[in-house]
C-alpha atoms as a PDB file:
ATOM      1  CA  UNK A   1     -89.616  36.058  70.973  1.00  0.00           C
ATOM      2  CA  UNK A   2     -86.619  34.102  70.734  1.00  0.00           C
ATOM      3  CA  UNK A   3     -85.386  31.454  73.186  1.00  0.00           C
ATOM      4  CA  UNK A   4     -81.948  31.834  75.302  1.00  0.00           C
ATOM      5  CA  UNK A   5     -79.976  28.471  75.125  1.00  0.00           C
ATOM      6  CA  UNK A   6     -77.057  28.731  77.643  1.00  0.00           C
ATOM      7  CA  UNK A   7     -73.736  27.327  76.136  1.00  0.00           C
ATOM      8  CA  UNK A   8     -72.250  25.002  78.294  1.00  0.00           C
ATOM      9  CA  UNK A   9     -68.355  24.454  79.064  1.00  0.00           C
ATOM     10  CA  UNK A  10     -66.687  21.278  78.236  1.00  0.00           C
ATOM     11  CA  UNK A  11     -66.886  19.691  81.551  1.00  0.00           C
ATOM     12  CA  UNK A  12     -70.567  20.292  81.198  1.00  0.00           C
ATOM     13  CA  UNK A  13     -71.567  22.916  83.790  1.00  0.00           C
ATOM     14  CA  UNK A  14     -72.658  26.173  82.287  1.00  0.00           C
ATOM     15  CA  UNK A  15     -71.116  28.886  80.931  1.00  0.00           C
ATOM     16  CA  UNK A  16     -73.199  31.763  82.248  1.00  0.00           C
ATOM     17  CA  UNK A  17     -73.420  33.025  78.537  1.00  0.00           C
ATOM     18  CA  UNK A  18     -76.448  32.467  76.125  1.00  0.00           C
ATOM     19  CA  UNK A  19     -77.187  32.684  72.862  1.00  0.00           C
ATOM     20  CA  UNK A  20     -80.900  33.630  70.288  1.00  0.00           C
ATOM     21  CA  UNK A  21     -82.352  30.555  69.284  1.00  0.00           C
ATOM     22  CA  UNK A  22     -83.227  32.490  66.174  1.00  0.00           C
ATOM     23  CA  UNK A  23     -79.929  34.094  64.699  1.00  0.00           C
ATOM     24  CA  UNK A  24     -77.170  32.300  67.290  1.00  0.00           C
ATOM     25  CA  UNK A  25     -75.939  35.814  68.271  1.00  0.00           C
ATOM     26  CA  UNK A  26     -74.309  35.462  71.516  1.00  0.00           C
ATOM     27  CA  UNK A  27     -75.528  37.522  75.104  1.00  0.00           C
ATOM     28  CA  UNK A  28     -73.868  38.243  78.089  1.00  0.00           C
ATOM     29  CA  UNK A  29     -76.890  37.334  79.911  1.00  0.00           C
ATOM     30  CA  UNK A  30     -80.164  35.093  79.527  1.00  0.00           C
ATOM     31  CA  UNK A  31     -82.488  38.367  79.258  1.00  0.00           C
ATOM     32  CA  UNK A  32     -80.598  39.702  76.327  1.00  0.00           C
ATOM     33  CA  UNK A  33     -80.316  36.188  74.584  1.00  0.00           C
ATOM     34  CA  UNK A  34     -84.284  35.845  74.739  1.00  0.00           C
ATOM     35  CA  UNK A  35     -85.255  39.299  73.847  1.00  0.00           C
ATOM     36  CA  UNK A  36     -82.581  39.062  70.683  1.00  0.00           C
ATOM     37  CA  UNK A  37     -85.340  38.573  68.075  1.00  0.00           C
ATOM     38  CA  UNK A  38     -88.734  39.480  70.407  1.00  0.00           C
ATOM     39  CA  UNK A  39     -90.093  42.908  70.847  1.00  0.00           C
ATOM     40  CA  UNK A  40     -88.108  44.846  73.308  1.00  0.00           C
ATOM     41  CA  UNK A  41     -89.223  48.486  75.048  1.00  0.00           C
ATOM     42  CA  UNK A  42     -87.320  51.178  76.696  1.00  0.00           C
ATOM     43  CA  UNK A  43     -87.885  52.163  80.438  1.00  0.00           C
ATOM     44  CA  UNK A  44     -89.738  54.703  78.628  1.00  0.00           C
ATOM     45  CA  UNK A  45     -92.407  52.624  77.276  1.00  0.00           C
ATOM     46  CA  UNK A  46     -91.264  53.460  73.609  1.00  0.00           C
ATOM     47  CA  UNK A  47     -90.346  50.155  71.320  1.00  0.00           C
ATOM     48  CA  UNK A  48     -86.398  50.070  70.824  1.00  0.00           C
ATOM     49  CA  UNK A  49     -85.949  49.834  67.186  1.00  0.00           C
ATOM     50  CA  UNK A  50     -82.185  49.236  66.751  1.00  0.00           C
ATOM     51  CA  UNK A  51     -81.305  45.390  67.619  1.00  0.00           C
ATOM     52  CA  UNK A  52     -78.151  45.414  70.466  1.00  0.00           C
ATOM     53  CA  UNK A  53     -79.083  48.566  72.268  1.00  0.00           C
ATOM     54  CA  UNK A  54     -81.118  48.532  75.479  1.00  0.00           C
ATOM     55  CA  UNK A  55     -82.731  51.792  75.197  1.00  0.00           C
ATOM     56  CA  UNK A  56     -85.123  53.685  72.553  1.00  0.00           C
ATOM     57  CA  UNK A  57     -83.312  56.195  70.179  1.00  0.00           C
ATOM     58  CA  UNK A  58     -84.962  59.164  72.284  1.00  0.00           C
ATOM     59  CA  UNK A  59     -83.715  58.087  75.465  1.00  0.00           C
ATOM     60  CA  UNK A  60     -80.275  57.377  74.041  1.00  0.00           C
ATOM     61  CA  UNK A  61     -79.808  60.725  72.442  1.00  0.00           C
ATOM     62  CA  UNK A  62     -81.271  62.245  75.488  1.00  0.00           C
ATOM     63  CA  UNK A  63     -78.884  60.117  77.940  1.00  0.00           C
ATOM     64  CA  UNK A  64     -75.962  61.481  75.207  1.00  0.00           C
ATOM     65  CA  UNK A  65     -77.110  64.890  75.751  1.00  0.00           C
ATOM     66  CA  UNK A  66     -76.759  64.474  79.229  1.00  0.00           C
ATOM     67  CA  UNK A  67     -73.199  63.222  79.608  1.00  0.00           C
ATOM     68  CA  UNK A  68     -72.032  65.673  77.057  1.00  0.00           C
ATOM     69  CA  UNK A  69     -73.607  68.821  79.162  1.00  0.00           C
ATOM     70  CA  UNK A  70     -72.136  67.281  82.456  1.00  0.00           C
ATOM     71  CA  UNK A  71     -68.291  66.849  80.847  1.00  0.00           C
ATOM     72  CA  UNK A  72     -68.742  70.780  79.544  1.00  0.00           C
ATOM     73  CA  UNK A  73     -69.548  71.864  82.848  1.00  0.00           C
ATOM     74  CA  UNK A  74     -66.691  69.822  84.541  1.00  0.00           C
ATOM     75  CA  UNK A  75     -64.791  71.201  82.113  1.00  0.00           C
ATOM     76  CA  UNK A  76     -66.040  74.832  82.841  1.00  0.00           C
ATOM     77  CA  UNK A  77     -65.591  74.439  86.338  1.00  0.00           C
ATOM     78  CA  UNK A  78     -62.286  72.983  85.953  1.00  0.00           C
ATOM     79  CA  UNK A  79     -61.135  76.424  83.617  1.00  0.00           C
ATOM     80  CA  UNK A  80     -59.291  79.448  83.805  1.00  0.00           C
ATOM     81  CA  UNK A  81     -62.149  82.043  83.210  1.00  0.00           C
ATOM     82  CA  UNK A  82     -60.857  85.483  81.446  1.00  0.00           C
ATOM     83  CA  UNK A  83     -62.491  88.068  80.345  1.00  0.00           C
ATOM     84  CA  UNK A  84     -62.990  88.724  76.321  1.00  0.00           C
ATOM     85  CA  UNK A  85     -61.036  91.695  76.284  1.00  0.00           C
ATOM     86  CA  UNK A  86     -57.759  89.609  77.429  1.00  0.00           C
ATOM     87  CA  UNK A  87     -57.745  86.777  75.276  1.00  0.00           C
ATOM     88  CA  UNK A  88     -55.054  87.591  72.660  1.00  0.00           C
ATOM     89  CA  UNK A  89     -54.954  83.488  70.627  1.00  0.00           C
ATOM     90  CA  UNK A  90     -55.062  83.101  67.370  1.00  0.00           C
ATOM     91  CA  UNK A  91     -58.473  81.736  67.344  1.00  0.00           C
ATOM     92  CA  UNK A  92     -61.747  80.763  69.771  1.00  0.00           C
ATOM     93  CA  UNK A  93     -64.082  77.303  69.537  1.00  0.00           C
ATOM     94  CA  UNK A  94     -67.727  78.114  70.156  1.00  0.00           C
ATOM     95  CA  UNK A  95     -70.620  75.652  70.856  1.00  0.00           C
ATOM     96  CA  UNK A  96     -71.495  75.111  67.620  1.00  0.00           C
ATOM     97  CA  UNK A  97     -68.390  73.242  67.174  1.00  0.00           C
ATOM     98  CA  UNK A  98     -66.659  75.721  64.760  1.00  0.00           C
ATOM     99  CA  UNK A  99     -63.787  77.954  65.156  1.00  0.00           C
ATOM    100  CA  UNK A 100     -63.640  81.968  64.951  1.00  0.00           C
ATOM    101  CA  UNK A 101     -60.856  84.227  64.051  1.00  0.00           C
ATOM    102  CA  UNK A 102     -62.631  86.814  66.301  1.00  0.00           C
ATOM    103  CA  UNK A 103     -64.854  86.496  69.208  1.00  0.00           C
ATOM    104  CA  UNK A 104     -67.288  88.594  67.730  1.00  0.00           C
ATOM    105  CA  UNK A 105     -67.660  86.460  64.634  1.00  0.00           C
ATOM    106  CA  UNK A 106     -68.972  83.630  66.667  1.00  0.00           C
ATOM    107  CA  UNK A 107     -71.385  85.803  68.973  1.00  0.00           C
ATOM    108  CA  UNK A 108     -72.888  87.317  65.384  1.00  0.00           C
ATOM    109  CA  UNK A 109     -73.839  83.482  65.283  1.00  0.00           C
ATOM    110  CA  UNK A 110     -76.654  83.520  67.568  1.00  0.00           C
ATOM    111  CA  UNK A 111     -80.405  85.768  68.431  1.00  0.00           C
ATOM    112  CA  UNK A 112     -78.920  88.832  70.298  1.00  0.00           C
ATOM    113  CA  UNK A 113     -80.064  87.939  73.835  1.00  0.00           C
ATOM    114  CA  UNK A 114     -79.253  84.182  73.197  1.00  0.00           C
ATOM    115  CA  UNK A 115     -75.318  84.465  72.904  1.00  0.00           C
ATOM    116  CA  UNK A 116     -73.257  82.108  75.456  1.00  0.00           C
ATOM    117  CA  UNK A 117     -71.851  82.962  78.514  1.00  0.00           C
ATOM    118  CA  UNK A 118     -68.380  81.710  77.579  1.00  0.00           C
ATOM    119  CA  UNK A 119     -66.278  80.309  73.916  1.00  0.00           C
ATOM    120  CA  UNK A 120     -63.370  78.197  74.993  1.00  0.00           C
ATOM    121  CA  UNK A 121     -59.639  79.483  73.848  1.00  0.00           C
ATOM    122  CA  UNK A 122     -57.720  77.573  70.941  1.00  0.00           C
ATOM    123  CA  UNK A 123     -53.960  76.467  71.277  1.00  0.00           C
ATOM    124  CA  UNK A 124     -51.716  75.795  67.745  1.00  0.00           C
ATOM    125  CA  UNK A 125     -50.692  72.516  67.797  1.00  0.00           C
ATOM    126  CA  UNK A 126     -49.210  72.566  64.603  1.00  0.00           C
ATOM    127  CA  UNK A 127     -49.067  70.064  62.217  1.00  0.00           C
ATOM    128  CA  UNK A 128     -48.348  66.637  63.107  1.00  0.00           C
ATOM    129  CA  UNK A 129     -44.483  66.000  61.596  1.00  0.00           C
ATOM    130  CA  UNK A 130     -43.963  63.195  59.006  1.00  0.00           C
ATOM    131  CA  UNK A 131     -41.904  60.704  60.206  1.00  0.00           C
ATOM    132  CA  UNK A 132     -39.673  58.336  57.949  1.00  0.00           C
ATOM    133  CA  UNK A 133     -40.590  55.358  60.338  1.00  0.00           C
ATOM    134  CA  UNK A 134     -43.955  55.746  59.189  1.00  0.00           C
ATOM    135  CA  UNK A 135     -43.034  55.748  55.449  1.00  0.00           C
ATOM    136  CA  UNK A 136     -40.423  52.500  56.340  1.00  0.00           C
ATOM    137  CA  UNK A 137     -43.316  50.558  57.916  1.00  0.00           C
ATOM    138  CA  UNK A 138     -45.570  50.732  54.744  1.00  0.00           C
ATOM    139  CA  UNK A 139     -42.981  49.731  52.104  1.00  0.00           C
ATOM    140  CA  UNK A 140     -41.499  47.083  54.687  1.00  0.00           C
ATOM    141  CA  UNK A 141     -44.767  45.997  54.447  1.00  0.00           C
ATOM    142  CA  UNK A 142     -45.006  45.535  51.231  1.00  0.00           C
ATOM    143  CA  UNK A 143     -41.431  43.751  50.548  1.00  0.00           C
ATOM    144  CA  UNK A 144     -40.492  40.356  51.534  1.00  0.00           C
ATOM    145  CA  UNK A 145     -41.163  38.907  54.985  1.00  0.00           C
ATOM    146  CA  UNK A 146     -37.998  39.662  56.432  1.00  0.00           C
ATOM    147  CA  UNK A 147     -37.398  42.618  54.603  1.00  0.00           C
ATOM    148  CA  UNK A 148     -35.133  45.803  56.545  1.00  0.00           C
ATOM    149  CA  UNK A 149     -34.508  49.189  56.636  1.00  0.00           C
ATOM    150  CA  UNK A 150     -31.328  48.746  55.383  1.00  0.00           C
ATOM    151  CA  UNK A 151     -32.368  47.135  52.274  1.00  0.00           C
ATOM    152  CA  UNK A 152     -33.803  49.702  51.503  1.00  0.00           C
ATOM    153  CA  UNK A 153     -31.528  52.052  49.155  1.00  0.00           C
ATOM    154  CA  UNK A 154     -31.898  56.645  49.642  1.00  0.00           C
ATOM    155  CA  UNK A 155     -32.525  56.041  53.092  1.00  0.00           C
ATOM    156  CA  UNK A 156     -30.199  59.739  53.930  1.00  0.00           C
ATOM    157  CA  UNK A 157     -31.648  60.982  51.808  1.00  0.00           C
ATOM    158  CA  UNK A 158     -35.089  60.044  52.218  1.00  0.00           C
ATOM    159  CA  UNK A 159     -34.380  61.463  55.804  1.00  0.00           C
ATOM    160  CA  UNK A 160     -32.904  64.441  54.951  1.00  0.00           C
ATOM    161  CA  UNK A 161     -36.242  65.406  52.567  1.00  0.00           C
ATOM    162  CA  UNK A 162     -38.275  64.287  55.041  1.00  0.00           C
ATOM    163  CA  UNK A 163     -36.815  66.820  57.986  1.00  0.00           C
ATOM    164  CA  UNK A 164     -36.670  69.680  55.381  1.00  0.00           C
ATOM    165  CA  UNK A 165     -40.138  68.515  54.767  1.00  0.00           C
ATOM    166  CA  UNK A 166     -41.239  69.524  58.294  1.00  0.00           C
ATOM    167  CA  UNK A 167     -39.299  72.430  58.914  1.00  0.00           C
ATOM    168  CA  UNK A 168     -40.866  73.787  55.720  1.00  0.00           C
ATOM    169  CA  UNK A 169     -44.119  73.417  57.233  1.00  0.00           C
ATOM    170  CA  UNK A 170     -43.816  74.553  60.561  1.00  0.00           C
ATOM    171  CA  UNK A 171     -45.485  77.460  60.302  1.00  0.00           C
ATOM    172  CA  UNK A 172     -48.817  76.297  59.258  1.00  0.00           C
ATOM    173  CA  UNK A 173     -51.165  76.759  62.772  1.00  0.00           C
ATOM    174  CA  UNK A 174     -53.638  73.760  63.308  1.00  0.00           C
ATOM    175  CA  UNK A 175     -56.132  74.543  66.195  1.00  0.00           C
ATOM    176  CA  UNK A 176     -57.782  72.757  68.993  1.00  0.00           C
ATOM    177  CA  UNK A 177     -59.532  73.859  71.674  1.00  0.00           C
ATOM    178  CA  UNK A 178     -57.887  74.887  74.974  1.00  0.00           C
ATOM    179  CA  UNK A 179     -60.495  73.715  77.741  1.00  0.00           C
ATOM    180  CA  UNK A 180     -58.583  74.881  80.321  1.00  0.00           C
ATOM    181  CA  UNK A 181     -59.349  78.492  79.313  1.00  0.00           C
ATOM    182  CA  UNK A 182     -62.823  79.474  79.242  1.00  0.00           C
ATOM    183  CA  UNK A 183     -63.115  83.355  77.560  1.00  0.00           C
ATOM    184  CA  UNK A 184     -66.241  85.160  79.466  1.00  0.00           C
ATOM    185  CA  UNK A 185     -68.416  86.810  77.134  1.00  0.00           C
ATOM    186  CA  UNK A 186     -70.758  88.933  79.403  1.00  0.00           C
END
């Protein structure tokens, strides 16, 4: 086990922080600093294997589990519920983190018996448009240190391509899911 050495301020009183004797890696507190390099265990019992985390990689996935079941029922709660048969997107998002042209297509997914309750609705959000400030920015970058815009030479042009750039791709449909619409399956 390592020792904690408190680092002290320049007036000499101490800092409240501490750092492991053994590899100088600061801690917020004394107990961290001293169990740095020593054998540490979970409330569980279980040894905790990864250095910086304060529980075992069970108890972290399971505490991860957790959370993420508690924010999809907030979310649930929080949703417009409709029934299957009125949902008329473009696409669904089931649990297995994959998206469906058709409702059935993800319900085919599962044991019959053993298909969810609910798939969330999907809203276009299209593709994200190009901007030209974006494209300025990186060869700005690149130039001179007080390099401009308007040093730059095409810029109406540039501008011009880059709007008949996005119009020509407005049509393309990029999904996400819609958590405020839950579609009921049963």
């Amino acid at each position: 086990m390592s020792e904690a050495i408190e680092l002290y301020k320049q007036d000499g009183s101490g800092a409240g922080v501490f750092f492991c004797s053994e590899c100088r890696a600061v801690h917020a507190d004394q107990q961290k600093a001293a169990s740095c390099h020593g054998e540490r265990f979970c409330g569980c019992g279980e040894k905790i294997d990864r250095r910086y985390y304060s529980k075992c990689s069970e108890c972290d996935r399971k505490e991860h589990k957790e959370k993420q079941e508690a924010k999809e029922l907030e979310r649930f709660a929080a949703a417009k519920k409709i029934p299957a048969s009125e949902y008329k997107g473009g696409m669904i998002y089931g649990h297995d983190d994959k998206y469906y042209e058709e409702i059935e297509d993800c319900l085919d997914q599962y044991i019959e018996g053993q298909e969810p309750e609910y798939v969330w609705a999907c809203k276009d959000v299209g593709v994200k448009w190009a901007t030209t400030e974006s494209l300025y920015e990186n060869m700005l970058e690149n130039m001179w240190e007080d390099a401009e815009v308007n040093d730059l030479n095409g810029i109406d042009e540039l501008e011009a391509a880059v709007e008949a750039f996005n119009k020509a791709n407005e049509s393309i449909s990029v999904w996400e899911p819609d958590y405020s619409t839950a579609i009921l399956t049963k």
